[in-house]
C-alpha atoms as a PDB file:
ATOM      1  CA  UNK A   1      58.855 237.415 -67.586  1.00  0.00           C
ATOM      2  CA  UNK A   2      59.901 237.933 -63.965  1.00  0.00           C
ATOM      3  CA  UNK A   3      61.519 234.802 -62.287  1.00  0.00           C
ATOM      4  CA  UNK A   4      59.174 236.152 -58.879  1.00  0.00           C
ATOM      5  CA  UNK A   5      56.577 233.910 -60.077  1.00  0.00           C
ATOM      6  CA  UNK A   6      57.490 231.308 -61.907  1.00  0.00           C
ATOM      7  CA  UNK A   7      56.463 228.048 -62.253  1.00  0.00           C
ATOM      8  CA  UNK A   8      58.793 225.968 -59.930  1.00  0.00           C
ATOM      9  CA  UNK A   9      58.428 222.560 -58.232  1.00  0.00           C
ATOM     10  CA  UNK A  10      57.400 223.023 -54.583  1.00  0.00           C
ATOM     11  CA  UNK A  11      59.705 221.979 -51.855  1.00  0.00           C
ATOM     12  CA  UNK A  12      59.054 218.779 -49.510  1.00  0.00           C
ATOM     13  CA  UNK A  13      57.732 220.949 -46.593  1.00  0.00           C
ATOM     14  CA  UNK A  14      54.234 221.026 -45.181  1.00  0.00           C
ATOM     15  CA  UNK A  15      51.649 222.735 -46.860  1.00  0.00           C
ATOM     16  CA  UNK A  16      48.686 224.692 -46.144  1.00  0.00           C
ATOM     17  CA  UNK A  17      45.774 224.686 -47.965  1.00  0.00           C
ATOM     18  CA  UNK A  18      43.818 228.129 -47.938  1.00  0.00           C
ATOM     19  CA  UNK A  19      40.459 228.764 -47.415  1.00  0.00           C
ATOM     20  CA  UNK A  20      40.525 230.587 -51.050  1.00  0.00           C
ATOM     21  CA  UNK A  21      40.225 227.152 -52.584  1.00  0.00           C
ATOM     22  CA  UNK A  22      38.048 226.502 -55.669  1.00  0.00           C
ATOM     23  CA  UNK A  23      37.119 223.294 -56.562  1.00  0.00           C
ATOM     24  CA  UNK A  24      37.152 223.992 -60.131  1.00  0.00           C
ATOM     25  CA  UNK A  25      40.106 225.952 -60.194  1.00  0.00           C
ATOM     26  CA  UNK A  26      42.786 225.568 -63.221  1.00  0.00           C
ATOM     27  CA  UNK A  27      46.201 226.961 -61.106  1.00  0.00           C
ATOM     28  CA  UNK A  28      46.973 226.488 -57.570  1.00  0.00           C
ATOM     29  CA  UNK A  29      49.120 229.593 -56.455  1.00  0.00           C
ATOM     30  CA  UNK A  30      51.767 228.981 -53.678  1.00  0.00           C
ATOM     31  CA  UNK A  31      53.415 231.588 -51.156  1.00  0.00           C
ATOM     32  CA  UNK A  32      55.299 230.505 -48.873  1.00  0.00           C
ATOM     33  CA  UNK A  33      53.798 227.907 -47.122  1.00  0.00           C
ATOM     34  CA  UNK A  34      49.759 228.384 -48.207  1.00  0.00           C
ATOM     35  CA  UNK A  35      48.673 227.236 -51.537  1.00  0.00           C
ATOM     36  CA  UNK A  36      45.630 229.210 -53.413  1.00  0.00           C
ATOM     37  CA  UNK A  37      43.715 227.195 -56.281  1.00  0.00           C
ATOM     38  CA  UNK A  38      41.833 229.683 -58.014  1.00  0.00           C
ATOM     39  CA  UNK A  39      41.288 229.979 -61.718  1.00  0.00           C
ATOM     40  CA  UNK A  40      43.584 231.171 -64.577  1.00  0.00           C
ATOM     41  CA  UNK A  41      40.743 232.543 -66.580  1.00  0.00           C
ATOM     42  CA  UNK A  42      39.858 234.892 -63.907  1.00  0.00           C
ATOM     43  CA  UNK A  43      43.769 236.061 -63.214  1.00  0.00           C
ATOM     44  CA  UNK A  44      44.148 236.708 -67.128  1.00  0.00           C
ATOM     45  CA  UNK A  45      41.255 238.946 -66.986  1.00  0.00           C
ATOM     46  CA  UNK A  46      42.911 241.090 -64.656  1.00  0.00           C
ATOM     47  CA  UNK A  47      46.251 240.483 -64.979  1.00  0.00           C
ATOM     48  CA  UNK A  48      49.023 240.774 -68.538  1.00  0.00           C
ATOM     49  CA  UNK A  49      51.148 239.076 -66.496  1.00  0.00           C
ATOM     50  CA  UNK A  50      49.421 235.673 -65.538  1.00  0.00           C
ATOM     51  CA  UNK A  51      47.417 236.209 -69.183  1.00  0.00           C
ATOM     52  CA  UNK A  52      50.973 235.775 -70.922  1.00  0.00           C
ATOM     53  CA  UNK A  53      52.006 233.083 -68.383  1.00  0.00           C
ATOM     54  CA  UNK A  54      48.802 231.050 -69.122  1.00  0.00           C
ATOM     55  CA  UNK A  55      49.623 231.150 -72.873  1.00  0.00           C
ATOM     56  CA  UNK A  56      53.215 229.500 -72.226  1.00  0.00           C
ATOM     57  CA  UNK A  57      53.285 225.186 -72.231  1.00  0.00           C
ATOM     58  CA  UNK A  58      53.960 223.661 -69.192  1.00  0.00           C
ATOM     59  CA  UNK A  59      57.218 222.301 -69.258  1.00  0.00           C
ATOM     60  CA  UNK A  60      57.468 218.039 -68.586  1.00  0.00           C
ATOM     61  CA  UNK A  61      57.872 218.289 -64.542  1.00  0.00           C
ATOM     62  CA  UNK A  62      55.777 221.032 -63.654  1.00  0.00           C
ATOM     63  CA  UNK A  63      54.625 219.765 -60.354  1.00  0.00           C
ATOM     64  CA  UNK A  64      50.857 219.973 -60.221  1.00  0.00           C
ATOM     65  CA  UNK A  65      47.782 219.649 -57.184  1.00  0.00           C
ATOM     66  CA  UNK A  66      44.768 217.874 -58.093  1.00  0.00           C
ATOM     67  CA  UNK A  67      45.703 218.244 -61.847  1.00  0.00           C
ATOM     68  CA  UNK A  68      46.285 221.707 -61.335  1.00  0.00           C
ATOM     69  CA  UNK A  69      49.740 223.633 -62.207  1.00  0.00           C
ATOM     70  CA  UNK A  70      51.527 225.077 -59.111  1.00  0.00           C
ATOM     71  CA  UNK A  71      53.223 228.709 -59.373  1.00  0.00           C
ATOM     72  CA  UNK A  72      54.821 229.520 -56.639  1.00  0.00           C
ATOM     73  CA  UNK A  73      55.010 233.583 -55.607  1.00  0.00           C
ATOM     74  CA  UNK A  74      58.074 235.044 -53.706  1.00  0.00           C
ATOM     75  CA  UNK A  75      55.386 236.988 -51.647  1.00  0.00           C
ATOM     76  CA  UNK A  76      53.600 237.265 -48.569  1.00  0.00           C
ATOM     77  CA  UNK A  77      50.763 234.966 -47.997  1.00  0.00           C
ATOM     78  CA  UNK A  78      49.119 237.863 -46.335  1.00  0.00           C
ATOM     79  CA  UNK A  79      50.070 240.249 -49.513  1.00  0.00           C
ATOM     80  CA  UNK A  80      48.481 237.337 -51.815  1.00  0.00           C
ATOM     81  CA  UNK A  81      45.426 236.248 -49.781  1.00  0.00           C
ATOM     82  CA  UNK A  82      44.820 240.297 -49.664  1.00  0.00           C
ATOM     83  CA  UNK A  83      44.581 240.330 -53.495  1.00  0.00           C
ATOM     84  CA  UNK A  84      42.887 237.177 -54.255  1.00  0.00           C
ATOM     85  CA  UNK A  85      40.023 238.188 -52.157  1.00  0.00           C
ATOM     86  CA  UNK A  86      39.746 241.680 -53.984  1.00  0.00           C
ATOM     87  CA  UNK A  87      39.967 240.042 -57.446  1.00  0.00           C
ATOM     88  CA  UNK A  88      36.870 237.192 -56.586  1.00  0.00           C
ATOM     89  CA  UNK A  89      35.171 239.600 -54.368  1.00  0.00           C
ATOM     90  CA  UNK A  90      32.470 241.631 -56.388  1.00  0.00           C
ATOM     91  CA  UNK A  91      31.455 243.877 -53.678  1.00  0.00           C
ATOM     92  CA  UNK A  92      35.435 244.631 -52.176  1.00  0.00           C
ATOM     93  CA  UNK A  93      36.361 248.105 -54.205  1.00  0.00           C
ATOM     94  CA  UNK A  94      32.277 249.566 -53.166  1.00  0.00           C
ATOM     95  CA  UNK A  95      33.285 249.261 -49.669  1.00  0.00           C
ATOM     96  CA  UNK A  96      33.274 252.384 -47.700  1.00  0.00           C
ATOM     97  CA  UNK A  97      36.881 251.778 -46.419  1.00  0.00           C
ATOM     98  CA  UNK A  98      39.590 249.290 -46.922  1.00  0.00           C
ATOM     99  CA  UNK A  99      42.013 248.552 -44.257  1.00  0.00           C
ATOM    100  CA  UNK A 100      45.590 249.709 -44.953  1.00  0.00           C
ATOM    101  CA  UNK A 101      47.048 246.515 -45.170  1.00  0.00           C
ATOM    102  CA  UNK A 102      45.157 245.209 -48.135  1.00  0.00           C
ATOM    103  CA  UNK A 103      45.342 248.853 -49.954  1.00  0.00           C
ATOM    104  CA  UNK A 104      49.125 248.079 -49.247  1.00  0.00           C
ATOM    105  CA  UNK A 105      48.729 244.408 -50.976  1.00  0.00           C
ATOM    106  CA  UNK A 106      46.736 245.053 -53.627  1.00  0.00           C
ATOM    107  CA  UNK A 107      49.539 248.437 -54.440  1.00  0.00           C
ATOM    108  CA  UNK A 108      52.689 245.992 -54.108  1.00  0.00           C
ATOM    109  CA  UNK A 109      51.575 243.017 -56.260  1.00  0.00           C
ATOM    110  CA  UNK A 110      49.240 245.169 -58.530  1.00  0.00           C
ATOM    111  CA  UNK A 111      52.134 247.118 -59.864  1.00  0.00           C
ATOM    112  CA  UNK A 112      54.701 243.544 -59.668  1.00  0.00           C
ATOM    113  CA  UNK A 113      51.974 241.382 -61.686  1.00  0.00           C
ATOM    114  CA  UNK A 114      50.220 244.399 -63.502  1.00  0.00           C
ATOM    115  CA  UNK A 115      46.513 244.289 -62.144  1.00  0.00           C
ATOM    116  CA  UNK A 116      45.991 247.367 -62.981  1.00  0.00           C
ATOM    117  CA  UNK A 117      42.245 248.012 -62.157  1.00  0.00           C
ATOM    118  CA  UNK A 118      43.452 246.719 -58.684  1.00  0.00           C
ATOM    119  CA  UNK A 119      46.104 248.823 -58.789  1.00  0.00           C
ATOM    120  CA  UNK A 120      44.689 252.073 -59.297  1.00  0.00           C
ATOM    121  CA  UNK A 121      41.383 251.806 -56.814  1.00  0.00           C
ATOM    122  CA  UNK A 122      44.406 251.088 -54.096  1.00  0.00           C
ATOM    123  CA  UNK A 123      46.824 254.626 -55.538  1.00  0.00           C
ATOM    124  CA  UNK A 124      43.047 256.261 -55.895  1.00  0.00           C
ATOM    125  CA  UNK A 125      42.376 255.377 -52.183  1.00  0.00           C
ATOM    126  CA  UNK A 126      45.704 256.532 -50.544  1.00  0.00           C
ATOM    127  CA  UNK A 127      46.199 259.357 -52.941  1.00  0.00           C
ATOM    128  CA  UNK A 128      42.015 260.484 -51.401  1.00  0.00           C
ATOM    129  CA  UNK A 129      43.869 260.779 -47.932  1.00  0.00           C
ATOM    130  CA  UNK A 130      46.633 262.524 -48.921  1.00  0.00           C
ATOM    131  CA  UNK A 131      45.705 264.673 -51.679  1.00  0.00           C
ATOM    132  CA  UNK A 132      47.013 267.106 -54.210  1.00  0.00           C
ATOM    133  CA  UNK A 133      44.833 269.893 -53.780  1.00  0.00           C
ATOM    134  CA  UNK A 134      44.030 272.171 -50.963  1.00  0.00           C
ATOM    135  CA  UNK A 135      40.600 271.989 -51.789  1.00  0.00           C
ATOM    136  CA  UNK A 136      40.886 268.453 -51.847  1.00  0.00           C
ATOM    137  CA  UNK A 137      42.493 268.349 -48.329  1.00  0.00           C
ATOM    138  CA  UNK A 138      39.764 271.082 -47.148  1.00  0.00           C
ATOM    139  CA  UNK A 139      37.046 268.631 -48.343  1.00  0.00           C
ATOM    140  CA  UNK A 140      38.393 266.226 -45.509  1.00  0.00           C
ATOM    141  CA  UNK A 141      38.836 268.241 -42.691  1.00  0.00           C
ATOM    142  CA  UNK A 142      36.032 267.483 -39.829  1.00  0.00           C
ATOM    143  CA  UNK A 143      34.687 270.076 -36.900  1.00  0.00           C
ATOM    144  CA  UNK A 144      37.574 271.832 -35.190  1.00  0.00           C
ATOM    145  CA  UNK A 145      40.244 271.102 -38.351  1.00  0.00           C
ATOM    146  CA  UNK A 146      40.001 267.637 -36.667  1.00  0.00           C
ATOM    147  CA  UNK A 147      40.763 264.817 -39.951  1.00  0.00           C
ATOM    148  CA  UNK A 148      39.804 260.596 -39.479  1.00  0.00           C
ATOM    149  CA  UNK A 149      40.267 258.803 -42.592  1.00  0.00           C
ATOM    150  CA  UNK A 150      37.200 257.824 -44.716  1.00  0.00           C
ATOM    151  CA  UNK A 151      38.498 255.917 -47.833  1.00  0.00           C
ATOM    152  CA  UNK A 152      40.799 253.674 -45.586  1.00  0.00           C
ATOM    153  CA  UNK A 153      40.061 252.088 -41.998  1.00  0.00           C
ATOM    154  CA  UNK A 154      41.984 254.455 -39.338  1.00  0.00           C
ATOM    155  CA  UNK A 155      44.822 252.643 -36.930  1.00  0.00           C
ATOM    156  CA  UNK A 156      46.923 253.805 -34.494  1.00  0.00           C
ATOM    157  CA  UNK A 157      50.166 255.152 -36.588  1.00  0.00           C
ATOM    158  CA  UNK A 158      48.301 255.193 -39.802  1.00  0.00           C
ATOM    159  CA  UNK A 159      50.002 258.565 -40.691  1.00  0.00           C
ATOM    160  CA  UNK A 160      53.143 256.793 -40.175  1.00  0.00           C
ATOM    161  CA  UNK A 161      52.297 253.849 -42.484  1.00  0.00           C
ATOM    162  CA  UNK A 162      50.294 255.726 -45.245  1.00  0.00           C
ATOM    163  CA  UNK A 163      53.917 257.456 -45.454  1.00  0.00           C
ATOM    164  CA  UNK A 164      55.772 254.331 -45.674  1.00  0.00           C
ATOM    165  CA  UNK A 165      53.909 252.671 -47.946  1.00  0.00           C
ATOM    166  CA  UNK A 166      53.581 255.961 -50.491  1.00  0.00           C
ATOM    167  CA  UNK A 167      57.448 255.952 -50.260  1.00  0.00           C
ATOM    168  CA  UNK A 168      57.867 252.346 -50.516  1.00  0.00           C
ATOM    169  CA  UNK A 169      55.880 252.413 -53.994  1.00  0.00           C
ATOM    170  CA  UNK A 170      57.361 255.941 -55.375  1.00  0.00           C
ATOM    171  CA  UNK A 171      53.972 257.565 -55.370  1.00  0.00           C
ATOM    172  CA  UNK A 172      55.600 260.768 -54.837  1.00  0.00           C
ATOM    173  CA  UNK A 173      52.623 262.873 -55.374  1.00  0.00           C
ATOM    174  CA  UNK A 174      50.526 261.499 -51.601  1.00  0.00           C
ATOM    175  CA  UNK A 175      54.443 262.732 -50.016  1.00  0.00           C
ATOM    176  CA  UNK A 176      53.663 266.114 -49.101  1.00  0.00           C
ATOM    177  CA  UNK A 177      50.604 265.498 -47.537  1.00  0.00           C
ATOM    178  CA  UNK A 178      51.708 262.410 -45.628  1.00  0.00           C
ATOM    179  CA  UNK A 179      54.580 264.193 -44.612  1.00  0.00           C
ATOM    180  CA  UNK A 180      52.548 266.790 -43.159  1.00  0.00           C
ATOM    181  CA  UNK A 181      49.904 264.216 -41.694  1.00  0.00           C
ATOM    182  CA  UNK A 182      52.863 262.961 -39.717  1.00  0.00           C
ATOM    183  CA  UNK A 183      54.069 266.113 -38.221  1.00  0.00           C
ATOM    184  CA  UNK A 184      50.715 267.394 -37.358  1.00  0.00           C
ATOM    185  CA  UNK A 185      49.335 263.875 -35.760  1.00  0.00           C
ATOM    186  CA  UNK A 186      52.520 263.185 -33.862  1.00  0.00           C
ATOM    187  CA  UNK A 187      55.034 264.734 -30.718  1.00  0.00           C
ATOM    188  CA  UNK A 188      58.768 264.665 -31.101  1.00  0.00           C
ATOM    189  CA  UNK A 189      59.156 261.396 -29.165  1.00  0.00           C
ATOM    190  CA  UNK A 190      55.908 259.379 -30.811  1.00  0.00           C
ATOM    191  CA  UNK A 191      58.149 260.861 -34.431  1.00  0.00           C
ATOM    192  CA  UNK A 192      61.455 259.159 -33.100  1.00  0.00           C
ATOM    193  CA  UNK A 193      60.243 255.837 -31.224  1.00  0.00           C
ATOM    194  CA  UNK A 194      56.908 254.824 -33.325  1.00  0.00           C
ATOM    195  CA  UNK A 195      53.501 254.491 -32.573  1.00  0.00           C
ATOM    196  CA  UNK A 196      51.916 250.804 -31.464  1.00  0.00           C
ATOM    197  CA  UNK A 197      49.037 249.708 -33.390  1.00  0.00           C
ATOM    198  CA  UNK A 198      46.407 247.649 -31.905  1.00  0.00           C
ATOM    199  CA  UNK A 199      47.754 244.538 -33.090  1.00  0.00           C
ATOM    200  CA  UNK A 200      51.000 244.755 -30.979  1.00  0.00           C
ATOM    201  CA  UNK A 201      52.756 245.705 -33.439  1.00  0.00           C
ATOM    202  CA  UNK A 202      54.907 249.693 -33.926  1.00  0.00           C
ATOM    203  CA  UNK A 203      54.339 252.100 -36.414  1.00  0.00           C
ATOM    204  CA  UNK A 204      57.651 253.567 -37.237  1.00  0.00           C
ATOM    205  CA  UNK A 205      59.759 255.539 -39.413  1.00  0.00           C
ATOM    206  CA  UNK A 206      63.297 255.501 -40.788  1.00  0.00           C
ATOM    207  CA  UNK A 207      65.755 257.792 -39.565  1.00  0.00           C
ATOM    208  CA  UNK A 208      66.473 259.563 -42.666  1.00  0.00           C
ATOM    209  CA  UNK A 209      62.604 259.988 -43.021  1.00  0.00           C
ATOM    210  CA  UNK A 210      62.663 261.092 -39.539  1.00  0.00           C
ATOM    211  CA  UNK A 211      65.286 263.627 -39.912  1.00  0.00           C
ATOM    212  CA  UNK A 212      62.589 265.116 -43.023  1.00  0.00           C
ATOM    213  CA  UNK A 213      59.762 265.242 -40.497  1.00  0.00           C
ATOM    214  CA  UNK A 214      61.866 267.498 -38.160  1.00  0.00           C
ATOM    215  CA  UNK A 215      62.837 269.849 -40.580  1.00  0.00           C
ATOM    216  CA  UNK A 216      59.698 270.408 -41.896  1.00  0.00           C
ATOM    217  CA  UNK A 217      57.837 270.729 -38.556  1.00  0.00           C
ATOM    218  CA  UNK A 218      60.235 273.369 -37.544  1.00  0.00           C
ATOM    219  CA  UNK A 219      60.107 274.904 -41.209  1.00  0.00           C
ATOM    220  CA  UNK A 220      56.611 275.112 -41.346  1.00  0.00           C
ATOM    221  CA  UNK A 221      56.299 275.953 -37.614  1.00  0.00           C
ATOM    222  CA  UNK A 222      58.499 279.029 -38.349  1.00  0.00           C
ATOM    223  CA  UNK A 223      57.176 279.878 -41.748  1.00  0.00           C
ATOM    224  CA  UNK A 224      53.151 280.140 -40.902  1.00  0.00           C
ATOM    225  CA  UNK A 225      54.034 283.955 -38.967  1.00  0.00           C
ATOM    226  CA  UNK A 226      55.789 285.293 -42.071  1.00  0.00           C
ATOM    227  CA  UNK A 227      54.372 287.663 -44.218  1.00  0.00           C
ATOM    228  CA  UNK A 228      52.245 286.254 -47.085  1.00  0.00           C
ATOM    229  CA  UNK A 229      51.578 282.748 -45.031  1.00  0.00           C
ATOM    230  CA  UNK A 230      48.491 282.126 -42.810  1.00  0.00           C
ATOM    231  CA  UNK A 231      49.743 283.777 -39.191  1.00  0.00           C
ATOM    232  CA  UNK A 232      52.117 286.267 -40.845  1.00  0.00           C
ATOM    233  CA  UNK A 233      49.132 288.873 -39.897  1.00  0.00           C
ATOM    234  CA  UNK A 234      49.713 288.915 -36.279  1.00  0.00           C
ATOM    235  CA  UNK A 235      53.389 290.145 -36.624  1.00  0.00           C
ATOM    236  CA  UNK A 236      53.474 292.094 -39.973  1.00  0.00           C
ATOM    237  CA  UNK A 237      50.148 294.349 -40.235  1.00  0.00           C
ATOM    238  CA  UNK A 238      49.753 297.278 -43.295  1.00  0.00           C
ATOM    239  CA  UNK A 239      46.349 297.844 -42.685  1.00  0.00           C
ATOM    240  CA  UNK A 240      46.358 300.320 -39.842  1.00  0.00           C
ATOM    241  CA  UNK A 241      44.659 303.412 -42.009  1.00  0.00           C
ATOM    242  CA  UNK A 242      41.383 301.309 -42.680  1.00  0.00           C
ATOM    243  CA  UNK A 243      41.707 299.351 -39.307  1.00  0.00           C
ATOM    244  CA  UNK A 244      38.680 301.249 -36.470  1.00  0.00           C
ATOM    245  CA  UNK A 245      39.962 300.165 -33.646  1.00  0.00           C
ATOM    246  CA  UNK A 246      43.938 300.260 -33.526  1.00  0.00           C
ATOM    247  CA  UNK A 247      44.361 299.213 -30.288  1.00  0.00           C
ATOM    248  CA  UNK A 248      42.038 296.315 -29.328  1.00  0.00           C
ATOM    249  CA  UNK A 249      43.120 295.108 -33.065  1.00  0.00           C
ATOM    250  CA  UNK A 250      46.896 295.016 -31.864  1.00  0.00           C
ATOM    251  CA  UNK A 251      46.176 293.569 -28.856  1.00  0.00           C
ATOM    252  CA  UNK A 252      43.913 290.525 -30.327  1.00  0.00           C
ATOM    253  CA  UNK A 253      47.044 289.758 -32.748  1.00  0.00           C
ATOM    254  CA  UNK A 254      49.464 289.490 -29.841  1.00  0.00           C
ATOM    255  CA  UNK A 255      47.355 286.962 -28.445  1.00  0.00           C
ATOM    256  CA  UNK A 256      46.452 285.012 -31.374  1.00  0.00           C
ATOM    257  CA  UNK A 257      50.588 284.836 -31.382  1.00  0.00           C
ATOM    258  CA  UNK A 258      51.230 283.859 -28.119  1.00  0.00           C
ATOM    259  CA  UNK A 259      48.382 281.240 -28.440  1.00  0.00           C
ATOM    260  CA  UNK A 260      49.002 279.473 -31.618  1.00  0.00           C
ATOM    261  CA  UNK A 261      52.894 279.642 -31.035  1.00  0.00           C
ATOM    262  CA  UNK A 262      51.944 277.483 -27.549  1.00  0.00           C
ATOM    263  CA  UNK A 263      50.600 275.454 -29.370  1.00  0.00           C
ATOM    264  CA  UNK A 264      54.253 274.681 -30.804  1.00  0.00           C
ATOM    265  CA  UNK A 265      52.436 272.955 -34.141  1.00  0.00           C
ATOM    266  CA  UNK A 266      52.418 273.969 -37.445  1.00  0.00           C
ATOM    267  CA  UNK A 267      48.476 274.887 -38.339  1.00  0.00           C
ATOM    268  CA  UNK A 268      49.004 276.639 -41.829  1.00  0.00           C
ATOM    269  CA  UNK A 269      46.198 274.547 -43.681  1.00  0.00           C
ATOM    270  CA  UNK A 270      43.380 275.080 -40.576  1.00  0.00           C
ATOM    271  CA  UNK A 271      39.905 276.336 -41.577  1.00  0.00           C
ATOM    272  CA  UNK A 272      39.839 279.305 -39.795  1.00  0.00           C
ATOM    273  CA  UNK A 273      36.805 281.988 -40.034  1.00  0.00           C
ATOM    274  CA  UNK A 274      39.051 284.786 -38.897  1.00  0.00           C
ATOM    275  CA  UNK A 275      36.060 285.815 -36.336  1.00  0.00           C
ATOM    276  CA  UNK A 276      38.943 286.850 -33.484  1.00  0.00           C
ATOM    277  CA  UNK A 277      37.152 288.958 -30.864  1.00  0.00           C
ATOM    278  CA  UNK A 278      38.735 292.350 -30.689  1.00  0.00           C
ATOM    279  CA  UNK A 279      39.030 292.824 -34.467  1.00  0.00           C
ATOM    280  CA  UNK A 280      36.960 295.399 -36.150  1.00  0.00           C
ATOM    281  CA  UNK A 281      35.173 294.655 -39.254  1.00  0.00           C
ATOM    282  CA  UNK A 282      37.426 295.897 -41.539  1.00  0.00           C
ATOM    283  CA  UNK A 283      40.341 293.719 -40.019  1.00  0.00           C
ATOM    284  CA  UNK A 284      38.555 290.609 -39.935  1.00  0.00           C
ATOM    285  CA  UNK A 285      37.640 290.895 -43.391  1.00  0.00           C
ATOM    286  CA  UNK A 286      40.827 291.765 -44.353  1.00  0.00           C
ATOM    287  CA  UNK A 287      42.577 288.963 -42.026  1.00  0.00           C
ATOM    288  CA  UNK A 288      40.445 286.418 -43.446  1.00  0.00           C
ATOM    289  CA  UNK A 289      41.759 287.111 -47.179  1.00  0.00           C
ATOM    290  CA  UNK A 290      44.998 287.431 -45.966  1.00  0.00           C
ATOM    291  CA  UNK A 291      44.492 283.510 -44.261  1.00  0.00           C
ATOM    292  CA  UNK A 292      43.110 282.219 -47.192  1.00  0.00           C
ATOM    293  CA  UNK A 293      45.809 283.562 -49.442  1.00  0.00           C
ATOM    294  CA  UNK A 294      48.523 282.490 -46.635  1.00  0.00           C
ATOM    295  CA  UNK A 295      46.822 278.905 -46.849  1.00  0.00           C
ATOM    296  CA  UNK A 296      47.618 278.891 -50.584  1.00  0.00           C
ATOM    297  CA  UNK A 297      50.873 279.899 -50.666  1.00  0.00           C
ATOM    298  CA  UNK A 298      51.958 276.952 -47.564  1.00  0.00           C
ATOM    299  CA  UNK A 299      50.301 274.492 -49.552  1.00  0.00           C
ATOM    300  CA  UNK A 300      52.045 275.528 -53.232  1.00  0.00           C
ATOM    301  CA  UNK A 301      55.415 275.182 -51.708  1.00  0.00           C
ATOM    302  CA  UNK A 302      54.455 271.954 -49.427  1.00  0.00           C
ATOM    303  CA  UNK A 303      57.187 269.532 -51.256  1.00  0.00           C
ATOM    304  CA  UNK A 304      59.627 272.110 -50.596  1.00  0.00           C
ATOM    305  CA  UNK A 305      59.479 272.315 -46.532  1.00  0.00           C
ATOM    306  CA  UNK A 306      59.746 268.141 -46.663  1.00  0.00           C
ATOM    307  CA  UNK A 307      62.957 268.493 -49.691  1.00  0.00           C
ATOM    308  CA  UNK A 308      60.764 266.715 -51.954  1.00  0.00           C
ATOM    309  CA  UNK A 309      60.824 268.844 -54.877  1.00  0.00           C
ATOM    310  CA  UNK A 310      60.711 273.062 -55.072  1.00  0.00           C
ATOM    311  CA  UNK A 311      57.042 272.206 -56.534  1.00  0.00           C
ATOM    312  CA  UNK A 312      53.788 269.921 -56.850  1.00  0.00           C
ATOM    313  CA  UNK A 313      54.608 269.841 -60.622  1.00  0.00           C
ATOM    314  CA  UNK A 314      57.913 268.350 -60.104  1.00  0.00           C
ATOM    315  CA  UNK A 315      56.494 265.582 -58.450  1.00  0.00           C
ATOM    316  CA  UNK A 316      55.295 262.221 -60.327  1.00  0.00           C
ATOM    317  CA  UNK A 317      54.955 258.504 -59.662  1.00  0.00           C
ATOM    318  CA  UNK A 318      56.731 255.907 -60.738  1.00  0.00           C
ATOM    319  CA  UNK A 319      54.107 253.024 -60.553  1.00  0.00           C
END
């Protein structure tokens, strides 16, 4: 059993009593400074961990509240108030969307004191927003390839933090596509000095994680006008015998370069009809296969632009 929470006698140092206080409770949780009293019945049922602590006897000078056991938690209050309100809330894992920071709590002390139902609606719900799949990540892009979260309450620098906290917990398979929510949400300076979030606090990113966003922005960037990716069509073309119109074709892929390299971001995974005025029909058709099949191949070798692996199939968690 992990010494993190064991039971231990509390220190001689005020004490706050949370409002996630039950009368009847058997156990009274402390972090930090906040005690919980909640019940051990209802922990067990969730939770191997407390379910083989409750089945130990209490040693001689366990210090107790009210007749109740204390076990004190080397967590955050915040991290533990997060996941006792998800385990006594009935209605918490129907809502719509779940702030960040308790998907973050219930993901950090669901895998340390294995609540595992817990656990996996918080992976499910970050793994939603960054998915797997390209037809997954199609099924969340909005009107003009625009994308808000829907499973988890959008912030300021939520790109930034969905990254940190899929890192933070090895679940290696929502890295490619927070990597590449990052460098298509953020400029070079918001990448290098954060982002503030609305509670005063900044979004940020190591430097070593930093130095992985860079060099797959500018990977990616260079890679979508190669052959065989999404814009490699408006600098290698071998269609010209079934193209009608040569020359207004040509000219329409110049400037479909010259505007989506202004645009200095990588857009390989865009939704795009392929309707350019200027094409003929055979061209259109043909550059809208040729997009689709470009969108495929970006997204297959995703974990490679970010060093994360040469493939998706290389990648798995470690919860």
């Amino acid at each position: 059993m992990s010494t993190s929470a064991k039971r231990q006698r509390t220190e001689d140092a005020p004490i706050t009593r949370s409002e996630i206080w039950y009368q009847d409770g058997s156990v009274v949780l402390q972090a930090q400074d906040t005690q919980f009293r909640v019940h051990f019945s209802v922990l067990s049922q969730q939770s191997s961990f407390f379910r083989e602590m409750h089945g130990l006897p209490q040693p001689p000078d366990q210090p107790t509240v009210e007749g109740c056991p204390v076990v004190e938690m080397q967590d955050d209050v915040s991290d533990v108030k997060h996941l006792l309100t998800a385990v006594y809330d009935p209605t918490f894992m129907a809502e719509t969307a779940v702030p960040l920071p308790q998907i973050a709590s219930l993901i950090r002390l669901g895998r340390k004191y294995d609540f595992k139902k817990l656990l996996d609606f918080a992976v499910g719900r970050l793994m939603f927003e960054n998915p797997t799949t390209l037809a997954e990540y199609n099924a969340l892009l909005g009107p003009d390839n625009t994308y808000t979260p829907t499973r988890i309450v959008h912030h300021a620098g939520i790109a930034f933090d969905m990254l940190t906290l899929a890192r933070e917990n090895n679940i290696v398979t929502a890295l490619p596509c927070a990597y590449y929510r990052v460098v298509v949400s953020s400029d070079r300076a918001a990448l290098f000095d954060g982002i503030p979030r609305g509670d005063g606090t900044v979004a940020a990113l190591p430097q070593a994680v930093q130095r992985q966003c860079v060099l797959g922005y500018d990977g990616l960037l260079k890679a979508q006008f190669r052959k065989g990716y999404p814009f490699g069509w408006v600098t290698v073309w071998d269609f010209e015998e079934e193209c009608e119109c040569p020359d207004e074709c040509s000219h329409t892929r110049t400037r479909e370069f010259a505007k989506t390299s202004a645009l200095r971001k990588p857009r390989v995974f865009i939704l795009q009809n392929a309707n350019f005025a200027g094409l003929c029909t055979e061209c259109k058709e043909r550059t809208a296969d040729l997009m689709q099949e470009g969108r495929k191949k970006a997204w297959d070798e995703l974990p490679s632009f970010f060093s994360l692996a040469s493939s998706w199939n290389e990648l798995k968690n470690d919860l």
